[in-house]
PDB file of N, CA and C in Angstrom:
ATOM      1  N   UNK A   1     -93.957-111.351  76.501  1.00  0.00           N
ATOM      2  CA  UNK A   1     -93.406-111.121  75.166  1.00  0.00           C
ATOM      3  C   UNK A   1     -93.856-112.248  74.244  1.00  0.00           C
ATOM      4  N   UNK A   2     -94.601-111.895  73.038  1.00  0.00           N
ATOM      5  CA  UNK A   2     -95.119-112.960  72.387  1.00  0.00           C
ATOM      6  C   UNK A   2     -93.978-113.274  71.206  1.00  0.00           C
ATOM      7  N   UNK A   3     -93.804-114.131  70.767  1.00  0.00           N
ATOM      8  CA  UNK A   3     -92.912-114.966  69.890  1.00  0.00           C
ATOM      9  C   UNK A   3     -93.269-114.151  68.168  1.00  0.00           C
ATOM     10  N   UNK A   4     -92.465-114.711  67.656  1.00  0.00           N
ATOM     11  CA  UNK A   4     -92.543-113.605  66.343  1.00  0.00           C
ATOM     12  C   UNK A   4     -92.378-114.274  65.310  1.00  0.00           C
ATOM     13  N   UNK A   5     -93.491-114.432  64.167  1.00  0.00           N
ATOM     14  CA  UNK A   5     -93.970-115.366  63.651  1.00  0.00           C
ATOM     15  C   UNK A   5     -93.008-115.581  62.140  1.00  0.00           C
ATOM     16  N   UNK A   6     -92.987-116.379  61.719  1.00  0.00           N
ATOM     17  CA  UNK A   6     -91.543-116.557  60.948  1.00  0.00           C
ATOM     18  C   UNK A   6     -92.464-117.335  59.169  1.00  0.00           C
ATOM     19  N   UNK A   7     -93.890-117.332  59.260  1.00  0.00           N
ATOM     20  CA  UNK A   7     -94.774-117.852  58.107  1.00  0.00           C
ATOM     21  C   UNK A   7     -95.752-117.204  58.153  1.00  0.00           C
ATOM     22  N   UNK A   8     -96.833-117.608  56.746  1.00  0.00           N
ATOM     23  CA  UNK A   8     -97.595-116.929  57.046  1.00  0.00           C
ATOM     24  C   UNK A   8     -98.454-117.488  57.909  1.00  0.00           C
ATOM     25  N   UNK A   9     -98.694-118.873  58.192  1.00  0.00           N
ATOM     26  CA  UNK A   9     -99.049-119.248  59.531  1.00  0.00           C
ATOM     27  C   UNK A   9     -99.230-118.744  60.477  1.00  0.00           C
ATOM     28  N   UNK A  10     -98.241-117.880  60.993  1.00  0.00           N
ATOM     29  CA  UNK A  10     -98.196-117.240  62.403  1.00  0.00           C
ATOM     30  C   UNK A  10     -97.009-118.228  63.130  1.00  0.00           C
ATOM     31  N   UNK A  11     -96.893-119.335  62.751  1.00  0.00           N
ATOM     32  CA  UNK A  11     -95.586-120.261  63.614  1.00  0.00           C
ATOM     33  C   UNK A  11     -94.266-119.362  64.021  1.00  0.00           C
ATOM     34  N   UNK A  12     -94.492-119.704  65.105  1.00  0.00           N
ATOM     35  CA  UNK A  12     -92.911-118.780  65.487  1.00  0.00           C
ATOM     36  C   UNK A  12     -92.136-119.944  65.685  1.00  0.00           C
ATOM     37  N   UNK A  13     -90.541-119.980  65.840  1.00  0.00           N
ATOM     38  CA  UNK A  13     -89.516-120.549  65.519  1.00  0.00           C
ATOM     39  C   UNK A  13     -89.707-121.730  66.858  1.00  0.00           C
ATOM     40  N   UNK A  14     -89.926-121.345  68.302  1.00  0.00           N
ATOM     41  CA  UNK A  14     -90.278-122.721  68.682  1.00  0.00           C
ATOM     42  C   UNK A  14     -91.366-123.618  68.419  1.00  0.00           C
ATOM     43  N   UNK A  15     -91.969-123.820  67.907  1.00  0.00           N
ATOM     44  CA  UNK A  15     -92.963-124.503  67.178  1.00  0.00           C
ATOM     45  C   UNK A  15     -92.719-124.822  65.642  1.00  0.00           C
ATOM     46  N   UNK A  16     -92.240-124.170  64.950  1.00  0.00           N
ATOM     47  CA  UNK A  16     -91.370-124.930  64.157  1.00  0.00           C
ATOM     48  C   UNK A  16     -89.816-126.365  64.858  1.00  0.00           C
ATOM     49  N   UNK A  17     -89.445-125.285  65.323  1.00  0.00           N
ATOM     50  CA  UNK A  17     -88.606-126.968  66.261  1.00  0.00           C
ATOM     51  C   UNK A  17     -89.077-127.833  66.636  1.00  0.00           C
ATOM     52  N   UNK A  18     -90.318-127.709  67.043  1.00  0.00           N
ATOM     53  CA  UNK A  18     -91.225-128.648  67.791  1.00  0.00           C
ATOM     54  C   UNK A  18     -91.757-129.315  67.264  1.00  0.00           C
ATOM     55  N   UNK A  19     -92.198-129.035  66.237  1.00  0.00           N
ATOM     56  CA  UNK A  19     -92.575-129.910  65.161  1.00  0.00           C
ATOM     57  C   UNK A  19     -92.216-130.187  64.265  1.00  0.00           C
ATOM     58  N   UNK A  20     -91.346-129.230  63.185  1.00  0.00           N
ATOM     59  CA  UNK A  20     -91.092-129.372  62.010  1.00  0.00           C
ATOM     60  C   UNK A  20     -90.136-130.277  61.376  1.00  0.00           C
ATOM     61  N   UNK A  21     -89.123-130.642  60.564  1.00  0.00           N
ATOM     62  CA  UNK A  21     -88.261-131.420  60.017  1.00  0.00           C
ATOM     63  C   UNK A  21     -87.528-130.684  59.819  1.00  0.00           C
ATOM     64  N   UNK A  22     -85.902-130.710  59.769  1.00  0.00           N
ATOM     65  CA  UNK A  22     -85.115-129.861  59.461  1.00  0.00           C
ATOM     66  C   UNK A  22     -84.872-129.448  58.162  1.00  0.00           C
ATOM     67  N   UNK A  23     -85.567-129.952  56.776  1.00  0.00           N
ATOM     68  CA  UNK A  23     -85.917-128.879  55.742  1.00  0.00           C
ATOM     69  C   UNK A  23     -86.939-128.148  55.789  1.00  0.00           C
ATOM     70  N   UNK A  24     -88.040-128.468  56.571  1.00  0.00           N
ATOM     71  CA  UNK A  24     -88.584-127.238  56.497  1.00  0.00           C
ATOM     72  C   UNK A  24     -88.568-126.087  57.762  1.00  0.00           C
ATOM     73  N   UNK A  25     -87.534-126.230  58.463  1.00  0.00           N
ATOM     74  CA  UNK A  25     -87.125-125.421  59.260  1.00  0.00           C
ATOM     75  C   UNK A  25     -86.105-124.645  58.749  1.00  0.00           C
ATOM     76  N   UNK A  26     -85.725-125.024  57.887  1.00  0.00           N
ATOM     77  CA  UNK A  26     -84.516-124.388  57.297  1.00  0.00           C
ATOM     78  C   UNK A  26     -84.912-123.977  56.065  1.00  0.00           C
ATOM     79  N   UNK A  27     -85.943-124.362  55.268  1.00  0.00           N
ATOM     80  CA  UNK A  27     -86.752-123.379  54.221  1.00  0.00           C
ATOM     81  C   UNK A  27     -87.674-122.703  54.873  1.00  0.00           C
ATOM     82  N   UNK A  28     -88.159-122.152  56.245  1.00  0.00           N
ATOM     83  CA  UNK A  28     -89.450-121.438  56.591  1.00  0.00           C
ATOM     84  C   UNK A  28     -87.455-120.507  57.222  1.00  0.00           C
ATOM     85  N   UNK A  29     -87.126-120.797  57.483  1.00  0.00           N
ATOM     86  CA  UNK A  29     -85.900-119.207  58.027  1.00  0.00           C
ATOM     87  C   UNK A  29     -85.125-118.410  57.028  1.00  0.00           C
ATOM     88  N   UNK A  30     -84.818-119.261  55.585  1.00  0.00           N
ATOM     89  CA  UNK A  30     -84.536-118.908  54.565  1.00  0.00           C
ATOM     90  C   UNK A  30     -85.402-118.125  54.291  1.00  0.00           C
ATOM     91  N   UNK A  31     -86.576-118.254  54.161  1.00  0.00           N
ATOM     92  CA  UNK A  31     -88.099-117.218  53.657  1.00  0.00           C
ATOM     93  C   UNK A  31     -87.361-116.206  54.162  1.00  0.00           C
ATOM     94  N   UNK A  32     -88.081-116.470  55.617  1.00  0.00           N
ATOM     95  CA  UNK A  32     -88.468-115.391  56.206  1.00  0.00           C
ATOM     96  C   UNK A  32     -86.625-114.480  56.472  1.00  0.00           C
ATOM     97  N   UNK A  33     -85.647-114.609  56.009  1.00  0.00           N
ATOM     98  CA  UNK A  33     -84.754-113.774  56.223  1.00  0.00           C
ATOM     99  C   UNK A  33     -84.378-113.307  54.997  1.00  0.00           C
ATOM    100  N   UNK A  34     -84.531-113.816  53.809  1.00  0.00           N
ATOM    101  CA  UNK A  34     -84.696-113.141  52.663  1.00  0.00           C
ATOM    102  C   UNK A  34     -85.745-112.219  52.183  1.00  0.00           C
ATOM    103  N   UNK A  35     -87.075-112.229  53.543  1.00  0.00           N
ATOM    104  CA  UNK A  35     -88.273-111.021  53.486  1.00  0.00           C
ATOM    105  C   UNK A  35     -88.139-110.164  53.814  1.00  0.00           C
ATOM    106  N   UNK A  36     -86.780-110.390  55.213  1.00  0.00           N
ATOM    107  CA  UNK A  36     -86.750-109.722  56.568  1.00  0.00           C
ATOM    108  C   UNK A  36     -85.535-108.160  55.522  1.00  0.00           C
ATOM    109  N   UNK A  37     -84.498-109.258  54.823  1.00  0.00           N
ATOM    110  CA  UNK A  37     -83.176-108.584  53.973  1.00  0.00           C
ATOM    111  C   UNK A  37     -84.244-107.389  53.237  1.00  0.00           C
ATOM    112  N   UNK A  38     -85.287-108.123  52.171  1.00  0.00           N
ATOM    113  CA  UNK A  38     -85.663-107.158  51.436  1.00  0.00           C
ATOM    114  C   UNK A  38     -86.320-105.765  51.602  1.00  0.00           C
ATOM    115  N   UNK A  39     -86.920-106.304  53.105  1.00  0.00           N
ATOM    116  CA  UNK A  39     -87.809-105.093  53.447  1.00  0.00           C
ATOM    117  C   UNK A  39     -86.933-103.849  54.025  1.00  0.00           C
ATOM    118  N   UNK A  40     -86.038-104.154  54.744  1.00  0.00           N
ATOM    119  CA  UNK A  40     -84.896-103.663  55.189  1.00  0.00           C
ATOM    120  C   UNK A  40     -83.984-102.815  53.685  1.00  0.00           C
ATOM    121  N   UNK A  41     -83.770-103.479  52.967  1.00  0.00           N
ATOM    122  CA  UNK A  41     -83.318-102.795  51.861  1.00  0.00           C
ATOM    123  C   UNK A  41     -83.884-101.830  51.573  1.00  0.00           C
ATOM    124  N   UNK A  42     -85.501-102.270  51.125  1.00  0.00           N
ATOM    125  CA  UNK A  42     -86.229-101.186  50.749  1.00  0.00           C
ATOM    126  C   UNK A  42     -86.557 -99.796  51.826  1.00  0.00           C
ATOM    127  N   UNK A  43     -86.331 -99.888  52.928  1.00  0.00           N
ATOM    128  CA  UNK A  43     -86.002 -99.027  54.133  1.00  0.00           C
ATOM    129  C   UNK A  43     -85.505 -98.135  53.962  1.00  0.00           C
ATOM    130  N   UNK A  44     -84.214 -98.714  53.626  1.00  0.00           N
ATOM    131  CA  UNK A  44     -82.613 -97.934  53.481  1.00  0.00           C
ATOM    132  C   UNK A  44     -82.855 -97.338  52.241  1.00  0.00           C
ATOM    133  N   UNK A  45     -83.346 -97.640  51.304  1.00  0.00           N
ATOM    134  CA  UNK A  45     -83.432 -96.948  49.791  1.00  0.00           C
ATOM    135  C   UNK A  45     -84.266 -95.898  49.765  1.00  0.00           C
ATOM    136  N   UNK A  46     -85.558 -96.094  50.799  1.00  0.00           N
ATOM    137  CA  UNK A  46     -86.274 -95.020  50.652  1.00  0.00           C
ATOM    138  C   UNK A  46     -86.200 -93.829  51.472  1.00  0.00           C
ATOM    139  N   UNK A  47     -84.898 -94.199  52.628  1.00  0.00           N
ATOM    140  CA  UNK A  47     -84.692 -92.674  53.053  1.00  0.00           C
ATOM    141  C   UNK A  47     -83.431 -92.386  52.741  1.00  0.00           C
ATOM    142  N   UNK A  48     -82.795 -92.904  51.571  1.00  0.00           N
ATOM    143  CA  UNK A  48     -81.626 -92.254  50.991  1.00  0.00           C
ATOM    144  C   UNK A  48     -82.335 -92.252  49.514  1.00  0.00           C
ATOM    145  N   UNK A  49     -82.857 -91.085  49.240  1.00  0.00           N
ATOM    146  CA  UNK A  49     -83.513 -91.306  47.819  1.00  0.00           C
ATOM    147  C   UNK A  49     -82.750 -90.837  46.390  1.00  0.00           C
ATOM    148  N   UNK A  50     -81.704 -90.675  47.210  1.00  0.00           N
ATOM    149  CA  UNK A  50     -80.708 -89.764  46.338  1.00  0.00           C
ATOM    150  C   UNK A  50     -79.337 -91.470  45.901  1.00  0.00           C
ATOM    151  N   UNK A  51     -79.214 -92.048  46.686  1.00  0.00           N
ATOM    152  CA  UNK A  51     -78.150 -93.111  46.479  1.00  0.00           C
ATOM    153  C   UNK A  51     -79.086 -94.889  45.571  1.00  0.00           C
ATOM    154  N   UNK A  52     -78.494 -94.310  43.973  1.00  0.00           N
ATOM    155  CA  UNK A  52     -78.410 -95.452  43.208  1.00  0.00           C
ATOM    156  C   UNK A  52     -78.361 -96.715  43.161  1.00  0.00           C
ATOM    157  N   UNK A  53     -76.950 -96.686  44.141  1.00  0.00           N
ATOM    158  CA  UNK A  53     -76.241 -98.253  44.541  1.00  0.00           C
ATOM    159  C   UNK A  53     -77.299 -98.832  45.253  1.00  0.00           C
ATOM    160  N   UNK A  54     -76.945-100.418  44.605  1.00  0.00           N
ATOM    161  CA  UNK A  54     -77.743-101.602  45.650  1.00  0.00           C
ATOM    162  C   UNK A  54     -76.441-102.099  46.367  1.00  0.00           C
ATOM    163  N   UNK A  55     -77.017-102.223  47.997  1.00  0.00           N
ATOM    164  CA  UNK A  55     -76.205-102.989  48.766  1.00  0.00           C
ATOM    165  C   UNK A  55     -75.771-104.219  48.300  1.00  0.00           C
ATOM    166  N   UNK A  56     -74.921-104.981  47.819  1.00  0.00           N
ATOM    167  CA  UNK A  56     -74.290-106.649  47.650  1.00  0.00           C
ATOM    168  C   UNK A  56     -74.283-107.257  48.895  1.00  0.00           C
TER     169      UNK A  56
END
């Protein structure tokens, strides 16, 4: 099972630990879970094409 890359790097999350500093470990998970939220949104919106509302 290969690791799942969290930049556009390709760095997956142990290698960020491994190296990184804890702001930018904590701004490369912020990214990537505010990419992870949006794409996911846009998911949900496009097979309910009929519902207006944005999730909060």
């Amino acid at each position: 099972m290969s690791p799942h890359p969290l930049n556009e790097g390709g760095e997956p999350l142990f290698t960020l630990y491994s190296t990184g500093t804890n702001e930018e470990i904590q701004e490369t998970l912020r990214a990537w879970l505010l990419k992870t939220i949006a794409g996911l949104e846009q998911a949900t919106q496009a097979e309910m094409p009929w519902s207006t509302e944005k999730a909060s």
